[in-house]
Protein backbone atom coordinates (compact mmCIF):
# COMPACT_ATOMS: atom_id res chain seq x y z
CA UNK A 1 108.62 83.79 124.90
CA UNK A 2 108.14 83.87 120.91
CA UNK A 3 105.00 81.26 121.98
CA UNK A 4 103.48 84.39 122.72
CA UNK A 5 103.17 85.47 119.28
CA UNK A 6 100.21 82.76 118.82
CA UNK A 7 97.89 83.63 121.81
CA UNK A 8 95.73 86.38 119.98
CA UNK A 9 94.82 83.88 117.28
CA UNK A 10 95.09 80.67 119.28
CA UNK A 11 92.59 81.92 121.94
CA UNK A 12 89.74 83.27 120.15
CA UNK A 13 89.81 80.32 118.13
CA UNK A 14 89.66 77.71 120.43
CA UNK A 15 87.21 79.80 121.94
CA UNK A 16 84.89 79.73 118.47
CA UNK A 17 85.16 76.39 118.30
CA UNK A 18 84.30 75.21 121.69
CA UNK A 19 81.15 77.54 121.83
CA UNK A 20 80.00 76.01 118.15
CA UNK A 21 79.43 72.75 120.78
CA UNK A 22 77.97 74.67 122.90
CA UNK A 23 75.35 76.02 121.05
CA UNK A 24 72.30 75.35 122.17
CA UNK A 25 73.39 76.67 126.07
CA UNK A 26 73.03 80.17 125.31
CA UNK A 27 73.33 81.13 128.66
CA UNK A 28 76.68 79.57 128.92
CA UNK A 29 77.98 80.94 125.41
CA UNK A 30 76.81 84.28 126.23
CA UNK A 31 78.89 83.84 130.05
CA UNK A 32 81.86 82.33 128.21
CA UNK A 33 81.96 84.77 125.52
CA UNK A 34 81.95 87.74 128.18
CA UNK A 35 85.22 85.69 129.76
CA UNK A 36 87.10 85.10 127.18
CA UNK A 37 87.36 88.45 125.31
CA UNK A 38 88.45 89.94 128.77
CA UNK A 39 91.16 87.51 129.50
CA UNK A 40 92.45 87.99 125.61
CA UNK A 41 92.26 91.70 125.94
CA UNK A 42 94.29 91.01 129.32
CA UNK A 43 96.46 88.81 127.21
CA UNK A 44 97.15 91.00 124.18
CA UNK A 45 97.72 93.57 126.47
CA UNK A 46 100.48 91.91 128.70
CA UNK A 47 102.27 90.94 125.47
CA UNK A 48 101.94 94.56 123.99
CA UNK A 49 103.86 95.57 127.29
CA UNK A 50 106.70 93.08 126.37
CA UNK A 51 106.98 93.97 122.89
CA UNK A 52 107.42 97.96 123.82
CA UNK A 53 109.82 97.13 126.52
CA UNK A 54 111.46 94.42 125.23
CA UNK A 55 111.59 94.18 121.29
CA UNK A 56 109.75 92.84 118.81
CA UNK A 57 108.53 89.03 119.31
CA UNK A 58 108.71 86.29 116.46
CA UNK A 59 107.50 82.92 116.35
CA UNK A 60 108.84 80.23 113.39
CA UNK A 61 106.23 77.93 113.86
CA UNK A 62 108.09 74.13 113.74
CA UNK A 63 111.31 76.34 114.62
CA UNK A 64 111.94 76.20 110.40
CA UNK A 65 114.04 78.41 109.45
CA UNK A 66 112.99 81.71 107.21
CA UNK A 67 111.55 82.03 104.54
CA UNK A 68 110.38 78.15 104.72
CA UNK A 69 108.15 77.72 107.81
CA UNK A 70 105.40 80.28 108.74
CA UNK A 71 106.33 83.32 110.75
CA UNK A 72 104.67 85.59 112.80
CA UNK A 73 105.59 88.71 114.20
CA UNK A 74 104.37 90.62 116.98
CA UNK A 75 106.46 94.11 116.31
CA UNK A 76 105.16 97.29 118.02
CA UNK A 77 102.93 97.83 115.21
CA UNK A 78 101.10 95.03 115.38
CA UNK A 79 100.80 94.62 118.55
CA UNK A 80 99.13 97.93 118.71
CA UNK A 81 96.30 97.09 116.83
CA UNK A 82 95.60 93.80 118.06
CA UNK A 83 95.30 95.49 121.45
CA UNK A 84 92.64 97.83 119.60
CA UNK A 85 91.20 95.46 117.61
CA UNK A 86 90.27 93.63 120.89
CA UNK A 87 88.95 96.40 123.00
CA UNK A 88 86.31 96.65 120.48
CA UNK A 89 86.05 93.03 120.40
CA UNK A 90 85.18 93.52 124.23
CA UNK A 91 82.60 96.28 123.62
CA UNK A 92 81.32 94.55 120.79
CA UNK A 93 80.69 91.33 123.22
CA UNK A 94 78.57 93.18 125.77
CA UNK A 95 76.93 94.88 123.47
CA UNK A 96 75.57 92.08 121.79
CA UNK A 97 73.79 90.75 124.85
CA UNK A 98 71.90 93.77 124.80
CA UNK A 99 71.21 94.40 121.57
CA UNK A 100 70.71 90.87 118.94
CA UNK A 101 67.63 88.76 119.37
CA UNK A 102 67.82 84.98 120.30
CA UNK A 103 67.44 83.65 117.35
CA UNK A 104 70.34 85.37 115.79
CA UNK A 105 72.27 84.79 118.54
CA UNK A 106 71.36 80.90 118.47
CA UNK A 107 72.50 81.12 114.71
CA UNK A 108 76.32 80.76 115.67
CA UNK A 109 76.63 84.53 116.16
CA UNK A 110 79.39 84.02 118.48
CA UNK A 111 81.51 81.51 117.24
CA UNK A 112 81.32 83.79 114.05
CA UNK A 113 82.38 86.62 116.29
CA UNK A 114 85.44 84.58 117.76
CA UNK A 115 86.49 83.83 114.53
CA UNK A 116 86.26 87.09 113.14
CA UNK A 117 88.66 88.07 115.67
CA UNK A 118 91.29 85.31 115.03
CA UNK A 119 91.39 86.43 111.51
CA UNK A 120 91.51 89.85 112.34
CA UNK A 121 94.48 89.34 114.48
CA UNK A 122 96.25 86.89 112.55
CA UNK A 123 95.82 89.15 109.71
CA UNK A 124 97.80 92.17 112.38
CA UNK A 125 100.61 89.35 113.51
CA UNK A 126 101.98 87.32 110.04
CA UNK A 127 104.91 87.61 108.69
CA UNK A 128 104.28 86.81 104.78
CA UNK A 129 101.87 87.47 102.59
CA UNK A 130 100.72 84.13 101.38
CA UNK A 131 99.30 84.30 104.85
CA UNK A 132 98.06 87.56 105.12
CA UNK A 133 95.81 86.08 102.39
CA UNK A 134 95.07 83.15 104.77
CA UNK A 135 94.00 85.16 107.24
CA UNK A 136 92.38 87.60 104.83
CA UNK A 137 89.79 84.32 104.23
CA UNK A 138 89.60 83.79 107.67
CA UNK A 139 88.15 86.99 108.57
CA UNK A 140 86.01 87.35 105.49
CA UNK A 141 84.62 83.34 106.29
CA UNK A 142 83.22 84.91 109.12
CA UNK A 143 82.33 88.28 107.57
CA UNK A 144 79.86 86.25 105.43
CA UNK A 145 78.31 84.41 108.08
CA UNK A 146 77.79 87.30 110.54
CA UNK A 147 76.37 90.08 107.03
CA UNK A 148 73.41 87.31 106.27
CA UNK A 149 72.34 86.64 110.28
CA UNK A 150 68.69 87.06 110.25
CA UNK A 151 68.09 86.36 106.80
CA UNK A 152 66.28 89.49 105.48
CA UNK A 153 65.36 90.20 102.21
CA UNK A 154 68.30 93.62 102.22
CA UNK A 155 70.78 91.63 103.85
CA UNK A 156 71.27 88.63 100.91
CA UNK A 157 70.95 91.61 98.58
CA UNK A 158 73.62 93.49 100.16
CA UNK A 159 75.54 90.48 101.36
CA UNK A 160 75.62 89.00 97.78
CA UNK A 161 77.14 92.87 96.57
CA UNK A 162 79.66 92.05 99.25
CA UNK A 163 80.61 88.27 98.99
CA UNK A 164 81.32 88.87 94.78
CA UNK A 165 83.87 91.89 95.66
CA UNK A 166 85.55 90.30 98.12
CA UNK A 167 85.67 86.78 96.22
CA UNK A 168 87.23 88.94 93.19
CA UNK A 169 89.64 90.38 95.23
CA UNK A 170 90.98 87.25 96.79
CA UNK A 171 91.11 85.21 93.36
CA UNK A 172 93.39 88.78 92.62
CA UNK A 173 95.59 88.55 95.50
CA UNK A 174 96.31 84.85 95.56
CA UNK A 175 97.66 85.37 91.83
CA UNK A 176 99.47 88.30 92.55
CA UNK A 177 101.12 86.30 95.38
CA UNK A 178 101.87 83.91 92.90
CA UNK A 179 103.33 86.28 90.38
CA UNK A 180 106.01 87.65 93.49
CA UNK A 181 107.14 84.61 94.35
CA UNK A 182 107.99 83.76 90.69
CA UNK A 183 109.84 87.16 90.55
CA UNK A 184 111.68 87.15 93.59
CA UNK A 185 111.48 83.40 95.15
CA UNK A 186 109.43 84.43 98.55
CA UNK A 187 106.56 85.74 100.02
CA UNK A 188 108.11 86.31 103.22
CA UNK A 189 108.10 90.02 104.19
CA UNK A 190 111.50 90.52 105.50
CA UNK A 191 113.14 88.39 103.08
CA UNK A 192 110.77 90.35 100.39
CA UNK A 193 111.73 93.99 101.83
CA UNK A 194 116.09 92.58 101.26
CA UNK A 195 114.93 91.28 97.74
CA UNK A 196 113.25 94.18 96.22
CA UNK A 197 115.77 96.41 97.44
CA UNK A 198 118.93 94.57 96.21
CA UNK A 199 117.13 94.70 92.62
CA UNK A 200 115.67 98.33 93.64
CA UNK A 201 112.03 96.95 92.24
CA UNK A 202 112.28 97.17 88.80
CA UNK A 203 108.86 97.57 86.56
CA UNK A 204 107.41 93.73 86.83
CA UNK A 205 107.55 94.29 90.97
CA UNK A 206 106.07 98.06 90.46
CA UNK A 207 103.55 96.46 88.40
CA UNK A 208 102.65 93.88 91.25
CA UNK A 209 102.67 96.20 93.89
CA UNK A 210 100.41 98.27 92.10
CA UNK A 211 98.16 94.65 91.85
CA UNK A 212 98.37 94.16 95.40
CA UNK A 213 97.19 97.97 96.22
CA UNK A 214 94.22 97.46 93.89
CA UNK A 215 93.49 94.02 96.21
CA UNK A 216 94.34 95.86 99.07
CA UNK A 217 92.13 99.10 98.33
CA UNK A 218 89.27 97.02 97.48
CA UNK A 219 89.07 95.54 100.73
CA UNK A 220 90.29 98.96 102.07
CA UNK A 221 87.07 100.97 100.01
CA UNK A 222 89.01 103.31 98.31
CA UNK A 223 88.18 105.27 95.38
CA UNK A 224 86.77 104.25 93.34
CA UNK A 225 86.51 100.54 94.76
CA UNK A 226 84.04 101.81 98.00
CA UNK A 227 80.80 100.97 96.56
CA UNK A 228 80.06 97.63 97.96
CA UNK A 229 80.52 99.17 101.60
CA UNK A 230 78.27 101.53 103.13
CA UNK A 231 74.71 99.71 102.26
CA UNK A 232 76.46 96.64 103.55
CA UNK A 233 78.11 97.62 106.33
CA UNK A 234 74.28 98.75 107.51
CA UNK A 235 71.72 96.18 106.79
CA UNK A 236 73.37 93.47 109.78
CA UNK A 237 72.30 94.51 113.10
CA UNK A 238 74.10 97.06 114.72
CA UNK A 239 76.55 94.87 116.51
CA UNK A 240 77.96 93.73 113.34
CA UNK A 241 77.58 96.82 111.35
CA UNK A 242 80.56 97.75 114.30
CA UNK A 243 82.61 95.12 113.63
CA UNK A 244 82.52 95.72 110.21
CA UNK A 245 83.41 99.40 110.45
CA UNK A 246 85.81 99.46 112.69
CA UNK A 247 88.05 96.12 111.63
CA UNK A 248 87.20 94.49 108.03
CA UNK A 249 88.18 98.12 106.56
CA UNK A 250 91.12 98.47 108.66
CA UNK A 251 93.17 95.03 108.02
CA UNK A 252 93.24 96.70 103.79
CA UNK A 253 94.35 99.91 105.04
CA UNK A 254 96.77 98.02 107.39
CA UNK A 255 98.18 96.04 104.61
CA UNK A 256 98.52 99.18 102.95
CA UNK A 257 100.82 100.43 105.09
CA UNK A 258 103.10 97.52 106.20
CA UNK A 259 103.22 96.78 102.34
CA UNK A 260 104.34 100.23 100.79
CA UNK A 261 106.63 101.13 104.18
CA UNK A 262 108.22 97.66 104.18
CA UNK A 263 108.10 96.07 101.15
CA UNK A 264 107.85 98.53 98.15
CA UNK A 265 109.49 101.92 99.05
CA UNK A 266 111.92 102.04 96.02
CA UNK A 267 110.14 103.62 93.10
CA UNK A 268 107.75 106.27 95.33
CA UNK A 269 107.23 108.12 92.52
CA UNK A 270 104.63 105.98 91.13
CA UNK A 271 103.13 104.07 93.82
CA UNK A 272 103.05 106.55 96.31
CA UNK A 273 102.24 109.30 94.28
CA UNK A 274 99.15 106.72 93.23
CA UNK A 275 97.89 106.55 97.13
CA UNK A 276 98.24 110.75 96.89
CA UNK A 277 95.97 110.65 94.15
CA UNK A 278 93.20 107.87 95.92
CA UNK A 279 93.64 109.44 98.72
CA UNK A 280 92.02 112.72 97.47
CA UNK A 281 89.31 111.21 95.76
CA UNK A 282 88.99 109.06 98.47
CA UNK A 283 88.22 111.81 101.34
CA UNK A 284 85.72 114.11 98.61
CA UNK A 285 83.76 110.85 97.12
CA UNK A 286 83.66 109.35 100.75
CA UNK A 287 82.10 113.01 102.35
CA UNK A 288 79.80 114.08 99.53
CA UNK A 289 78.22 110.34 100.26
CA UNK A 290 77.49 111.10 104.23
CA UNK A 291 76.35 114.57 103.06
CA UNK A 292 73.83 112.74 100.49
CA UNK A 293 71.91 110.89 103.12
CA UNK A 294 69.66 111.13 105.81
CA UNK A 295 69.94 107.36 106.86
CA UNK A 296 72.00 107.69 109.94
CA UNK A 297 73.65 104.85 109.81
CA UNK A 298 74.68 105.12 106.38
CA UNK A 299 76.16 108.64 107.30
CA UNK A 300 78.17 106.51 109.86
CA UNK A 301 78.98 104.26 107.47
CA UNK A 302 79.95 106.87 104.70
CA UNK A 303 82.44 108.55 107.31
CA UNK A 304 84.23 105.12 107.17
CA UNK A 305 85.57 106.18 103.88
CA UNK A 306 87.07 109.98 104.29
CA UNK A 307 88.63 108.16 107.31
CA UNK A 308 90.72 105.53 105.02
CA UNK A 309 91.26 109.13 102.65
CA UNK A 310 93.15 110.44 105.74
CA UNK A 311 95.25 107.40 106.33
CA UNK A 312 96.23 106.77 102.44
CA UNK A 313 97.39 110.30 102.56
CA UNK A 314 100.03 109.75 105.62
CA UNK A 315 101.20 106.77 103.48
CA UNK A 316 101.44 108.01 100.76
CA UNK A 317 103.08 111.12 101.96
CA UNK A 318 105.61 109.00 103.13
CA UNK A 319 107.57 110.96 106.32
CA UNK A 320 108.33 110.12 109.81
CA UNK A 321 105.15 112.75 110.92
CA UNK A 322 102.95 111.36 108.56
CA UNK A 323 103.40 108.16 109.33
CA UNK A 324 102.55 108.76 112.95
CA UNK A 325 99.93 110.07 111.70
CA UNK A 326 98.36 107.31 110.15
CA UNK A 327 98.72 105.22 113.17
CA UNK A 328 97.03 107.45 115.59
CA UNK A 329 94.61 107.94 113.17
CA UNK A 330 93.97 103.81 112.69
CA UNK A 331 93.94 103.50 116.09
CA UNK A 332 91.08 106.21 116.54
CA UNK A 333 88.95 105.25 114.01
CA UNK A 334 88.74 101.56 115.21
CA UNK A 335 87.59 102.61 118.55
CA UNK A 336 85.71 105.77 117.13
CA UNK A 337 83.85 103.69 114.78
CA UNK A 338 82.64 101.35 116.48
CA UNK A 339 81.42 103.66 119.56
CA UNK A 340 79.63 105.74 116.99
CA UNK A 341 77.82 102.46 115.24
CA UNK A 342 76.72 101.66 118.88
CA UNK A 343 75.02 105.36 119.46
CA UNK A 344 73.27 105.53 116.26
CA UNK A 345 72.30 101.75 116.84
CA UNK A 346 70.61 102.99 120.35
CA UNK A 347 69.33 106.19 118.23
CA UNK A 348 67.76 103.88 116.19
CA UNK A 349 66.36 101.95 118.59
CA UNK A 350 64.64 104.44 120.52
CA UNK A 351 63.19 106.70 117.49
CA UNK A 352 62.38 103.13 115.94
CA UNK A 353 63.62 104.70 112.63
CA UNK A 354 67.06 105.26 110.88
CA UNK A 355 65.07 108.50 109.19
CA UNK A 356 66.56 111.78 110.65
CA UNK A 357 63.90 113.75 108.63
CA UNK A 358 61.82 111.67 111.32
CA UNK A 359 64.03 112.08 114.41
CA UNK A 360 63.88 115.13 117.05
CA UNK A 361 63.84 115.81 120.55
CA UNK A 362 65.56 112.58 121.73
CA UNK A 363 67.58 114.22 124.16
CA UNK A 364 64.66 115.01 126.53
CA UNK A 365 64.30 111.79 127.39
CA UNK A 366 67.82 110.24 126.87
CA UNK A 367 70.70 112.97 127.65
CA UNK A 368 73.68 110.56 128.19
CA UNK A 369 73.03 109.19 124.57
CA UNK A 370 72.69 112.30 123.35
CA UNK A 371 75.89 113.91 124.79
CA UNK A 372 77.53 111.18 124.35
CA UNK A 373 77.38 110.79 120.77
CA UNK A 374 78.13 114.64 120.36
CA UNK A 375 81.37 113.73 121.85
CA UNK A 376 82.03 111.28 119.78
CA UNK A 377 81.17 113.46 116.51
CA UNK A 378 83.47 116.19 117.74
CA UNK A 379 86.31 112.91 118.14
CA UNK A 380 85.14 111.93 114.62
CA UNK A 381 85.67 115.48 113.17
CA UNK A 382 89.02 116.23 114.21
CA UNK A 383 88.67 118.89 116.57
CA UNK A 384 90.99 118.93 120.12
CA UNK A 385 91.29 117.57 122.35
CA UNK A 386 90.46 113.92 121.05
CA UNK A 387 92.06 111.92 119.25
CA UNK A 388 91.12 112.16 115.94
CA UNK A 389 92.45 115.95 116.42
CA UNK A 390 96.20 114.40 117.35
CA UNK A 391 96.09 112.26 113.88
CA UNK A 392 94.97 114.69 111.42
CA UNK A 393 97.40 116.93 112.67
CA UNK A 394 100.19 115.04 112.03
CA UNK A 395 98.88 114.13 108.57
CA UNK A 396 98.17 117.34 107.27
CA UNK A 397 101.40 118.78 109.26
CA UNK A 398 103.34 116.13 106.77
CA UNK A 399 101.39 116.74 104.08
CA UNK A 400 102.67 120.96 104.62
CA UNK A 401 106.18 119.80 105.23
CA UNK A 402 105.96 117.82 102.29
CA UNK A 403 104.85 120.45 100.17
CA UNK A 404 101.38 118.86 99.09
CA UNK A 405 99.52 122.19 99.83
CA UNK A 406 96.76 120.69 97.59
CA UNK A 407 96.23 117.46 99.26
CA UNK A 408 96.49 119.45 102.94
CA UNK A 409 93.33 121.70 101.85
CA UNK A 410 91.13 118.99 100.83
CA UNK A 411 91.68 117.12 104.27
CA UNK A 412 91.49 120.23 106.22
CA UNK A 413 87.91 121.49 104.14
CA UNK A 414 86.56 117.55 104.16
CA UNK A 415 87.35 117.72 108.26
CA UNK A 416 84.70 120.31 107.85
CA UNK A 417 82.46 118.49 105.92
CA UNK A 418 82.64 115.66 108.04
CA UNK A 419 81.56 117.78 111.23
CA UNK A 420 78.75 119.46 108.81
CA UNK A 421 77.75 115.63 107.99
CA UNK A 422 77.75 114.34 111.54
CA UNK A 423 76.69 117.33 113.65
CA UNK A 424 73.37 117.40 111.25
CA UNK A 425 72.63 114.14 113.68
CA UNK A 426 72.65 116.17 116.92
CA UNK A 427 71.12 119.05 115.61
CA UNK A 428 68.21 117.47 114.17
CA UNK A 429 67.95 114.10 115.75
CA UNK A 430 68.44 114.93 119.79
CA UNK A 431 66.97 118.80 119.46
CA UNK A 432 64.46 120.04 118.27
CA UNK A 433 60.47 118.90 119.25
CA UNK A 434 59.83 114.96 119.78
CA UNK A 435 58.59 113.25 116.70
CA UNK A 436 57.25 109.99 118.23
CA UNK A 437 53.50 109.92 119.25
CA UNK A 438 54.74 108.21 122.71
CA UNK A 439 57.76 107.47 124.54
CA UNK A 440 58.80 103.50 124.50
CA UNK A 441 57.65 101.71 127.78
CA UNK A 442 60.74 99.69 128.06
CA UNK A 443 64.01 101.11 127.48
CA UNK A 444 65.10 100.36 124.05
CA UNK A 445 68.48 102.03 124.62
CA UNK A 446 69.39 99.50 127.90
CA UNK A 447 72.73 98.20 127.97
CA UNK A 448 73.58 100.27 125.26
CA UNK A 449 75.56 103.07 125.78
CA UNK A 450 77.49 101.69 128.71
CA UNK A 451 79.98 99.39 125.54
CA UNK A 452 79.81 102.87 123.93
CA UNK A 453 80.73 104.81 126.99
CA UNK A 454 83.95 102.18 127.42
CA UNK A 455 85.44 103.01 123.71
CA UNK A 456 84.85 106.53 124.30
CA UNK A 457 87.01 106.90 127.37
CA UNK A 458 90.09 105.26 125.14
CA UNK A 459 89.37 107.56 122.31
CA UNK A 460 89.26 110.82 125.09
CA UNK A 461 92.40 109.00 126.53
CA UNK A 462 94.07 108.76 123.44
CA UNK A 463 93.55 112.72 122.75
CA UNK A 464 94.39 113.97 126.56
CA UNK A 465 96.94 111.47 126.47
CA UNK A 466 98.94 112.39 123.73
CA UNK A 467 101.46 113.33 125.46
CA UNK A 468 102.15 110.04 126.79
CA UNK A 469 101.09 107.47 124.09
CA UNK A 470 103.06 109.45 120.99
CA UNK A 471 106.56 108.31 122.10
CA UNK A 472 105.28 105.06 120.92
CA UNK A 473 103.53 106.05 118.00
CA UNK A 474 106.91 108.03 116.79
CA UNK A 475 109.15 104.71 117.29
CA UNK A 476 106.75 102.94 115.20
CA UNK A 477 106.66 105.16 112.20
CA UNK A 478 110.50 105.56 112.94
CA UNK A 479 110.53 101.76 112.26
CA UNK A 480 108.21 102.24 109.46
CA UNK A 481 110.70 104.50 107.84
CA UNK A 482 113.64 102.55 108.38
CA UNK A 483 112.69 98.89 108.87
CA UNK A 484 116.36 97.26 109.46
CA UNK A 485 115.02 96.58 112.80
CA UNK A 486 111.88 94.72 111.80
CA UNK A 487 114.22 92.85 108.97
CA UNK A 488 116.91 91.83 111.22
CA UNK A 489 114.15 90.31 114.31
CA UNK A 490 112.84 88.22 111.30
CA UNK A 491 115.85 87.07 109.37
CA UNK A 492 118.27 86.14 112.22
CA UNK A 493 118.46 82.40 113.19
């Protein structure tokens, strides 16, 4: 059963390499492609159902025993997000068919893709940070292949912007990782949670974790560390841009949170009072950017930062609520994301601009984008039923109970802000009077909007379906809170 652990790596891996062979067939890659990220969402999905019903699943690779031999753990939390990270692996798939040109699909696009989605996961399942780092390269390995595919003059601008900040922030996290293991002897992350707490993280292991936020909020974009993103996250074609917005941001904020819930919980008053602080400037610097634009897909990619605001503030707020919070809010914004990359990517297409001084009137002629993507603004704002709605709630809920009054205003006025930034699309880009001298012959929004349709029906389901799916959100930030049980699945022989 702990085998299991492996499959979400092990299969999109194999899959990446087998399709580098393949190549040349691009019929066949395409058909194998659609395939395989099925049968690992099927997967992922079976194993999530064990790990809820059953209890967390670890594999010791070699059977060593911890700390010694690699570990990784597929606990309710995890789990969770791989499950997400691969249903917009799926709609990123079909997308792609519809929407990349040969060439850059010839150019290894989808063994990049399959890799991208090993590291992703592997980054969701390990069990120690010298790993997470790993996996961290694994991700980014492909990151840098898929930013430069197509080879235009903005993308190895952009690309080279991105490859410097990330290459800083690994040399910084390897040597951090370095500098705990001297202090305490491990890099496991159970063995590290017993550690620090039996010497109640004294100032050198403050001053590390306050390293390995810096690491992690770099690849996270917080303030002020979020200026590489939003030009990069838009110069790939759209298909990547999705990726990119609704993963690569989300393994930082992820690390984030297992981190300061797991690891270093025992001097709050300066770490976590430094995430309340970045996580204010974080959700004003990140809206006044999508207010300051009238590139679409840079306001999509602005939004991306508020977002990670939202989620810094459950952590750092540091309560059962705001805890579950943050996890309904990271699972929304992957699937949110990525849907609303998709719609402004068909926007695009159709208005053959990213201008929205140059947009108007697209609605006439394509309604179901056009309603579509007003759901999905009214998801990205916060308001109910959807999910982003159920998140914020909980977040600024903790941040009242709390008593960060402060911190509570500026999320509820920058949910504003973001509705004010993204409803600006609708209003001027689908209403209004046409702006194009002729309407395209051939469809440019084809095959589109259905992978966009598919994440908004989980992000709908995930706001009707509160009821249901916040049981399991609760016993995760329970676990967050109090993480014997995650300590004990590890640690016992």
């Amino acid at each position: 059963m702990s085998n299991l652990a492996i499959m979400p790596i092990l299969l999109p891996l194999l899959t990446g390499i087998i399709l580098v062979f393949l190549n040349k067939r691009l019929p066949l890659v395409r058909m194998i492609t659609r395939i395989m990220v099925i049968i690992n969402l099927v997967v992922v999905s079976l194993i999530a159902y064990n790990v809820l019903q059953n209890g967390t699943i670890v594999l010791k690779a070699g059977d060593w025993v911890v700390p010694y031999g690699i570990v990784l753990v597929a606990d309710p939390l995890a789990i969770v997000l791989v499950v997400t990270a691969n249903l917009v692996a799926v709609a990123c798939a079909f997308y792609a068919f519809n929407s990349l040109d040969e060439q850059r699909e010839r150019y290894y696009f989808y063994p990049l893709f399959q890799l991208l989605i090993a590291g992703v996961s592997g980054a969701f399942l390990t069990g120690d940070l010298f790993n997470l780092f790993v996996f961290f390269e694994v991700l980014l390995i492909a990151s840098y292949g898929l930013i430069v595919l197509g080879g235009t003059k903005e993308q190895f601008r952009e690309s080279f912007k991105y490859i410097i900040i990330n290459l800083f922030s690994s040399i910084l996290f390897v040597t951090t990782v370095s500098f705990l293991y001297a202090v305490v002897g491990t890099v496991n992350m159970a063995q590290l949670a017993e550690r620090v707490g039996e010497i109640e993280q004294d100032g050198i292991l403050t001053t590390i974790a306050i390293l390995l936020l810096i690491v992690f909020a770099t690849k996270g974009a917080l303030f002020p560390l979020y200026f590489w993103l939003p030009k990069s996250y838009t110069v790939p074609p759209t298909v990547i841009s999705a990726l990119f917005g609704a993963l690569l941001t989300k393994v930082g904020v992820y690390s984030i949170l297992r981190v300061f819930t797991l690891i270093f919980v025992y001097n709050l008053t300066v770490t976590h009072q430094i995430l309340l602080i970045l996580a204010g400037l974080t959700l004003v610097f990140g809206v006044i950017g999508a207010l300051s634009t009238n590139n679409v897909q840079l306001i999509i990619a602005y939004n991306i930062i508020p977002a990670v605001g939202y989620m810094m503030l459950g952590i750092g707020i540091f309560s059962t609520t705001a805890l579950a919070g943050t996890v309904y809010y990271l699972l929304h914004d992957m699937i949110i994301k990525a849907a609303l990359f998709f719609l402004v990517g068909a926007m695009v297409a159709y208005a053959g601009t990213s201008d929205l001084r140059k947009m108007g009137g697209i609605i006439k002629n394509q309604p179901l984008l056009g309603w579509l993507f007003f759901i999905a603004a009214l998801a990205l704002a916060g308001l109910p039923p959807f999910s982003g709605f159920v998140g914020k709630l909980l977040i600024l809920r903790g941040a009242f109970e709390e008593g960060h009054y402060v911190l509570a205003i500026i999320g509820l006025l920058t949910s504003l802000l973001i509705l004010l930034s993204i409803i600006r699309i609708f209003i001027n880009g689908f209403w209004g009077e046409s702006k194009q001298d002729k309407v395209p012959e051939v469809n440019p929004t084809k095959g589109k909007i259905v992978p966009a349709a598919f994440l908004l029906l989980f992000t709908i389901t995930l706001g009707l379906g509160a009821e249901f799916i916040y049981p399991t959100v609760q016993m995760i930030a329970d676990q967050m809170i109090d993480p014997a049980n995650y300590i004990d699945s590890v640690m016992k022989e």
